[in-house]
N, C-alpha and C. Protein backbone atom coordinates (compact mmCIF):
# COMPACT_ATOMS: atom_id res chain seq x y z
N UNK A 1 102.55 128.88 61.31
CA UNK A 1 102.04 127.85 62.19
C UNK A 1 101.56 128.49 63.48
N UNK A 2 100.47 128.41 63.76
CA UNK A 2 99.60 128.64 64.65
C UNK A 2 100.62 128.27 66.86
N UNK A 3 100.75 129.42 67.33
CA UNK A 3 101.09 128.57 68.72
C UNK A 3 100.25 127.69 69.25
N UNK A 4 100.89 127.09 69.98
CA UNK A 4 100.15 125.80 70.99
C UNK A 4 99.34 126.53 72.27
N UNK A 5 98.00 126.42 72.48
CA UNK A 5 97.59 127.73 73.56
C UNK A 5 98.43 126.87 74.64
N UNK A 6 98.73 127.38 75.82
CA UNK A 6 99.37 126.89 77.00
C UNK A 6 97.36 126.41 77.73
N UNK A 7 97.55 125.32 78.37
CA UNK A 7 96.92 125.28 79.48
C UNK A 7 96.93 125.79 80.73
N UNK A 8 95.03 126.17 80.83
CA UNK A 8 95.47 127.27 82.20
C UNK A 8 95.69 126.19 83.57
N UNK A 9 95.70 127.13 84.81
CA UNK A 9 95.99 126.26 86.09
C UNK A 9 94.86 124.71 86.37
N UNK A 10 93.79 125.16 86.11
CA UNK A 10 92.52 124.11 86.47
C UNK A 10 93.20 123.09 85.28
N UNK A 11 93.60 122.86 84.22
CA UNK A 11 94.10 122.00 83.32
C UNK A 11 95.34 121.23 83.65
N UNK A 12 95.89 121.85 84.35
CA UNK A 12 97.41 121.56 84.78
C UNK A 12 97.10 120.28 86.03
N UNK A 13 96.07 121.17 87.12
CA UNK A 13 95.67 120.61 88.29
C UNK A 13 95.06 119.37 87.62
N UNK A 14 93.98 119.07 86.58
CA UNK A 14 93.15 118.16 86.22
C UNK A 14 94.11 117.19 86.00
N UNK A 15 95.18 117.45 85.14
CA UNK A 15 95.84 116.22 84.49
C UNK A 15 96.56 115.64 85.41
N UNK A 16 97.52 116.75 86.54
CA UNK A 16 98.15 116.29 87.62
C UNK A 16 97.40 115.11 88.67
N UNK A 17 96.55 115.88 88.31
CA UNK A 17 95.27 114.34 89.45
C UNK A 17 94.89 113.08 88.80
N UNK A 18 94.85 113.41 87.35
CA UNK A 18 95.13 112.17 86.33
C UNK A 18 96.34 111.61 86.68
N UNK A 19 97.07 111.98 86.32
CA UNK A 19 98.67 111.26 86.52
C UNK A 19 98.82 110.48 88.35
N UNK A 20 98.03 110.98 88.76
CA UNK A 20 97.97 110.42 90.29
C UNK A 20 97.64 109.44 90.88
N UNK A 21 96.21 109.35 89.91
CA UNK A 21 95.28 108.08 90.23
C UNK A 21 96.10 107.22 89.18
N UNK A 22 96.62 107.64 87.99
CA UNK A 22 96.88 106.15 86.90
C UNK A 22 97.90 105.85 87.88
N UNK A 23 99.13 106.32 88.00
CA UNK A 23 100.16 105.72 89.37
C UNK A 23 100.17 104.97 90.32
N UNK A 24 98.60 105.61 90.84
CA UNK A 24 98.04 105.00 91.78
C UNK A 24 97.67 103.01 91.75
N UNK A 25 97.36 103.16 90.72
CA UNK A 25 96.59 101.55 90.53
C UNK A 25 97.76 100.54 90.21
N UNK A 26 99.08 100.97 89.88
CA UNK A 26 100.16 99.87 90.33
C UNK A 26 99.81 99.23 88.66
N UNK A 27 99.52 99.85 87.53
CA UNK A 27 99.14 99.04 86.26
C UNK A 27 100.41 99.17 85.62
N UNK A 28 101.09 100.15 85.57
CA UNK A 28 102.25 100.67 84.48
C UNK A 28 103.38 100.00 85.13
N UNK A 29 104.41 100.09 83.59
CA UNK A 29 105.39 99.64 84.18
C UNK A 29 106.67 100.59 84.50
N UNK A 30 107.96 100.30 85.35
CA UNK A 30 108.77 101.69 84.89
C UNK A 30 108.64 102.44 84.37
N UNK A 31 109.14 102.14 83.39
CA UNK A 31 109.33 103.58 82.33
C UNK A 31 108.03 104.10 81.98
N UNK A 32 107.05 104.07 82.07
CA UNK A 32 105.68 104.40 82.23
C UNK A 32 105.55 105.13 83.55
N UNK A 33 105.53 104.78 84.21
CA UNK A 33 105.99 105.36 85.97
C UNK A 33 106.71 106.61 85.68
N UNK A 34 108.04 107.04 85.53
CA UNK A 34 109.24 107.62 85.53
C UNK A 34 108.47 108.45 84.38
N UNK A 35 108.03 108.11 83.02
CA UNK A 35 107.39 109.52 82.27
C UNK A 35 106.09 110.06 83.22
N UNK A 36 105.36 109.21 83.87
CA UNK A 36 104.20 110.15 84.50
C UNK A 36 104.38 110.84 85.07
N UNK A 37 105.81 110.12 86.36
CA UNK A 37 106.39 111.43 87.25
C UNK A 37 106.93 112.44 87.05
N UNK A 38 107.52 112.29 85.33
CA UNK A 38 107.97 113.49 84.79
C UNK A 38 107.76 114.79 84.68
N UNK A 39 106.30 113.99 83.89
CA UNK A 39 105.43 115.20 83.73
C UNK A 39 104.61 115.49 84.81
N UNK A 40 104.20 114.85 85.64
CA UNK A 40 103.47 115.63 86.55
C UNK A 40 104.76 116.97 87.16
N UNK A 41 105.46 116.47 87.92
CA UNK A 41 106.67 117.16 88.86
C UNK A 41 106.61 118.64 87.53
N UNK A 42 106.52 118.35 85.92
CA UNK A 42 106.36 119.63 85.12
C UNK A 42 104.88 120.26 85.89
N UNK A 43 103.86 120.01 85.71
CA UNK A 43 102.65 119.98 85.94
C UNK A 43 102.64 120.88 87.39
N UNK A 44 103.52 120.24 88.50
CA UNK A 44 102.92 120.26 89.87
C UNK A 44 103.96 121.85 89.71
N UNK A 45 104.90 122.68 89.12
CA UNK A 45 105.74 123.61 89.10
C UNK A 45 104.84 124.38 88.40
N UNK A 46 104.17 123.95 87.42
CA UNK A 46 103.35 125.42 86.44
C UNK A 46 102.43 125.76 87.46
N UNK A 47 101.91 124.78 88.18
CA UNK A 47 100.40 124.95 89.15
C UNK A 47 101.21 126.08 90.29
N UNK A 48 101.99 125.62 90.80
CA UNK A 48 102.87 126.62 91.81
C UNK A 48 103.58 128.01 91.55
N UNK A 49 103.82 127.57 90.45
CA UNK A 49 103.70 129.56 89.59
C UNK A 49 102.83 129.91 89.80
N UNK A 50 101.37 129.38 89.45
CA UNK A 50 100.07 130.27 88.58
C UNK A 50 100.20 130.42 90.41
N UNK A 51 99.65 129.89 91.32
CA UNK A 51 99.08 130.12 92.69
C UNK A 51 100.45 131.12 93.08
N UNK A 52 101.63 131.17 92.91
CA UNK A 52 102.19 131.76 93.39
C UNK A 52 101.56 133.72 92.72
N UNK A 53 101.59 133.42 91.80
CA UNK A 53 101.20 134.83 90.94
C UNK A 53 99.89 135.07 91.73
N UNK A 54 98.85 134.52 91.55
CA UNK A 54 97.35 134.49 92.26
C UNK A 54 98.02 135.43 93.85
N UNK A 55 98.60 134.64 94.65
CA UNK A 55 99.04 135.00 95.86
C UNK A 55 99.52 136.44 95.86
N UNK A 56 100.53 136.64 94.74
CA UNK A 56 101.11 137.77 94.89
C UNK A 56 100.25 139.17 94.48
N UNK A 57 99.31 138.77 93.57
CA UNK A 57 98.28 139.79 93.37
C UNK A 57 97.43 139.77 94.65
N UNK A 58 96.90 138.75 95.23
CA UNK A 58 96.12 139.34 96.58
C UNK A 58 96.93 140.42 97.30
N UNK A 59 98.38 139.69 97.68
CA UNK A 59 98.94 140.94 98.37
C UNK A 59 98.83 142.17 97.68
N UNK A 60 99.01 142.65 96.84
CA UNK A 60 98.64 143.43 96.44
C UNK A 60 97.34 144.26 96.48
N UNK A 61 96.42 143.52 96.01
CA UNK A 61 94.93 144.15 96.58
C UNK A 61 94.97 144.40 98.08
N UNK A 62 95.07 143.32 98.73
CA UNK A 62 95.24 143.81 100.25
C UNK A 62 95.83 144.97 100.63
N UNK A 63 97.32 145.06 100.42
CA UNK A 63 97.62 145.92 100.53
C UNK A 63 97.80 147.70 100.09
N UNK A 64 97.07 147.94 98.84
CA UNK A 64 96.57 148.79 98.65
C UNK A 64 95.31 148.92 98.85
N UNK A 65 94.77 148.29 99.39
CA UNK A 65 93.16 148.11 99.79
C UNK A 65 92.08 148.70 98.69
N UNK A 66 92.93 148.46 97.48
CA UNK A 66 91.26 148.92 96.62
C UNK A 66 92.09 147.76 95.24
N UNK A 67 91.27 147.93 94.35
CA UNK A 67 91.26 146.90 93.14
C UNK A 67 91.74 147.70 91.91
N UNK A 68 92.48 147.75 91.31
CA UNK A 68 93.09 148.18 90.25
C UNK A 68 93.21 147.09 89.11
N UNK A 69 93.29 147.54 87.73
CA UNK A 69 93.60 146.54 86.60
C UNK A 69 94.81 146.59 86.24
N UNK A 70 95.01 145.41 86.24
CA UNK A 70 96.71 144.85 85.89
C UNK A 70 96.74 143.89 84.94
N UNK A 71 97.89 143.66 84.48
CA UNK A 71 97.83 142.41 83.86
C UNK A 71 99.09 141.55 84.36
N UNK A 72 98.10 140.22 84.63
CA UNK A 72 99.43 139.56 85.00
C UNK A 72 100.22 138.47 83.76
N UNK A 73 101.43 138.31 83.96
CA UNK A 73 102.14 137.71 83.34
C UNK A 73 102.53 136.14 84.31
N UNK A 74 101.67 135.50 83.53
CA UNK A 74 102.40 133.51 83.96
C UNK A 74 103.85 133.75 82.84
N UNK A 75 104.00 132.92 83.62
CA UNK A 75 105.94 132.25 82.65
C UNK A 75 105.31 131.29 81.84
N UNK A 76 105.99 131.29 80.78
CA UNK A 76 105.88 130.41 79.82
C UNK A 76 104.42 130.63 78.71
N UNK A 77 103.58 132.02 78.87
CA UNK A 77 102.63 132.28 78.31
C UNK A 77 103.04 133.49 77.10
């Protein structure tokens, strides 16, 4: 059986802004509510890894001041 690809950050961000606006309009009920917030609060933690990783490689470039190839590792990939 084939893995599930993970979604990258722009996918995470997209749906998180989905889950924002449906919230937004006051249509759902509880428990509709309480799963959106679920998953977003999942959503809004993967997005804060990936930018956290992003971040930590700039420092890096910065601070060695030239560009090298790396590979980075997200969690959960």
């Amino acid at each position: 059986m084939a893995k599930k690809k993970e979604a990258t950050f722009e996918e995470n961000l997209a749906r998180l802004e989905e889950i924002v606006s449906e919230m937004e309009t006051g249509d759902a009920n509880l428990t509709e509510l309480l799963e959106k917030y679920s998953e977003g609060v999942e959503l809004s933690k993967k997005c804060a890894a990936a930018l956290k990783i992003a971040g930590d490689t700039m420092d890096l470039l910065i601070k060695d001041g030239k560009a090298e190839e790396f590979q980075l590792e997200i969690e959960g990939e």
